[in-house]
Protein backbone atom coordinates (compact mmCIF):
# COMPACT_ATOMS: atom_id res chain seq x y z
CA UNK A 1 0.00 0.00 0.00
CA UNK A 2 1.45 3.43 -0.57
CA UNK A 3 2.25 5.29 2.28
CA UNK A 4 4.06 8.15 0.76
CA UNK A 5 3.22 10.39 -2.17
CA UNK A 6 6.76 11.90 -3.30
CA UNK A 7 7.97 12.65 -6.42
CA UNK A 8 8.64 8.81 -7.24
CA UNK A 9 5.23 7.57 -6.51
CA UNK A 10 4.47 9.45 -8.97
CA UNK A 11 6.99 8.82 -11.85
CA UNK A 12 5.62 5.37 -11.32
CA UNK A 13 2.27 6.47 -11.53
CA UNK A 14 2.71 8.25 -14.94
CA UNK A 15 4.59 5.64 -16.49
CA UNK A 16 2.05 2.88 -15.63
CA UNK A 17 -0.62 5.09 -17.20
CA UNK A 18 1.78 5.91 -20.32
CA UNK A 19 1.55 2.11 -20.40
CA UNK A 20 -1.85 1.41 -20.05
CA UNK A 21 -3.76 3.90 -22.20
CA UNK A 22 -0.66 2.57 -25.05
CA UNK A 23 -2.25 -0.92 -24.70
CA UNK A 24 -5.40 0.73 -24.87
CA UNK A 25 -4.73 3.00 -27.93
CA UNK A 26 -6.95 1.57 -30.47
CA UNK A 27 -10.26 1.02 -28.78
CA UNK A 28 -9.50 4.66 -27.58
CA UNK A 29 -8.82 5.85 -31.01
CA UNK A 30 -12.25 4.31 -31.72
CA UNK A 31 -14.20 6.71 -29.42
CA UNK A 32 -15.42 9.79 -30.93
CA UNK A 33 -14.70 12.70 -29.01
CA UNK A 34 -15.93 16.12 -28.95
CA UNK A 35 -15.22 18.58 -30.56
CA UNK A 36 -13.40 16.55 -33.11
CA UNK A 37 -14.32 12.96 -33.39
CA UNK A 38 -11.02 12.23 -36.26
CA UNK A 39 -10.20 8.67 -34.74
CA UNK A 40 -7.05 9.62 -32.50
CA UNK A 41 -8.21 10.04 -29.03
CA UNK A 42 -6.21 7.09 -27.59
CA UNK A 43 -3.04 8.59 -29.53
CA UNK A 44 -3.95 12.00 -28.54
CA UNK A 45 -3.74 10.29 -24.66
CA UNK A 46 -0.43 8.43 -25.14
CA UNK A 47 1.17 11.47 -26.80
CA UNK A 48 -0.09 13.57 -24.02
CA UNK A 49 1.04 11.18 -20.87
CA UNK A 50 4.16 10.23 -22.01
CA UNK A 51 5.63 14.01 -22.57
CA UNK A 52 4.18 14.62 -19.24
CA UNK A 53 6.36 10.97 -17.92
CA UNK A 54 9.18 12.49 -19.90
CA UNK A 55 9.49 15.60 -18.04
CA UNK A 56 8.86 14.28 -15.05
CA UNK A 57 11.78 11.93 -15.71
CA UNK A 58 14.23 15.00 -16.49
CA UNK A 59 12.95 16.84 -13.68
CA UNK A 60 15.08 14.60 -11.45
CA UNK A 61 17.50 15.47 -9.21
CA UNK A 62 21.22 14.59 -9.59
CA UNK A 63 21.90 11.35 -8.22
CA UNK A 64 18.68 9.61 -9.24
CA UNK A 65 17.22 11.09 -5.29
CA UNK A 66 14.17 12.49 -4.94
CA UNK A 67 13.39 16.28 -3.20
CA UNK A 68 11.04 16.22 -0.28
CA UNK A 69 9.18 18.86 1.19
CA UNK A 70 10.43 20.03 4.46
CA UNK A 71 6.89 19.92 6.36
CA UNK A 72 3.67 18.79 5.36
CA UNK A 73 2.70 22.19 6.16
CA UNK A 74 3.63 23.36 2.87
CA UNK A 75 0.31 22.93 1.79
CA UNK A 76 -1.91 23.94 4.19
CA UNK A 77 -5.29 22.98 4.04
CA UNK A 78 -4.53 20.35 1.21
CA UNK A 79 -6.01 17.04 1.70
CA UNK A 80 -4.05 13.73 0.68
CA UNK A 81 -5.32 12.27 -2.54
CA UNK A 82 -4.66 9.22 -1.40
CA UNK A 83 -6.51 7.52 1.80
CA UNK A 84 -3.98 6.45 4.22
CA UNK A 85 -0.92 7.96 2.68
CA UNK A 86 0.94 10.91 4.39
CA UNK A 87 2.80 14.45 2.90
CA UNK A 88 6.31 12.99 1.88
């Protein structure tokens, strides 16, 4: 169960979904979407997720560690999207 949600949780996070919505690319690309239904939703997705994965990925700090915030009060008044997991 996660306990923590740093900056690695969610690398691993993105690049499950970059992996997911890629098996899924097809029947997405299937779906027609508003405004313009022109058969690429699912690549639309995958395109969008993975740059997002990428950056996340070059957004790390030397040495492969992660940053963590000094207090949980940095963000006051901010619940924890996840139930049971804590402010790294």
């Amino acid at each position: 169960m996660l306990r923590v949600l740093d900056a690695s949780a969610i690398r691993r996070w993105a690049d499950a979904s970059v992996d997911l919505l890629d098996a899924h690319r097809a029947e997405l690309d299937r779906t027609n979407v508003f405004p313009v239904a022109d058969g690429d939703t699912g690549t639309n997705l995958v395109l969008t997720l993975r740059a997002a994965a990428e950056e996340l990925a070059r957004r790390r700090p030397p040495g492969g560690r992660t940053r963590r915030p000094r207090s949980p009060r940095r963000w006051p008044g901010v619940p924890c999207a996840v139930p049971g997991a804590t402010p790294a």
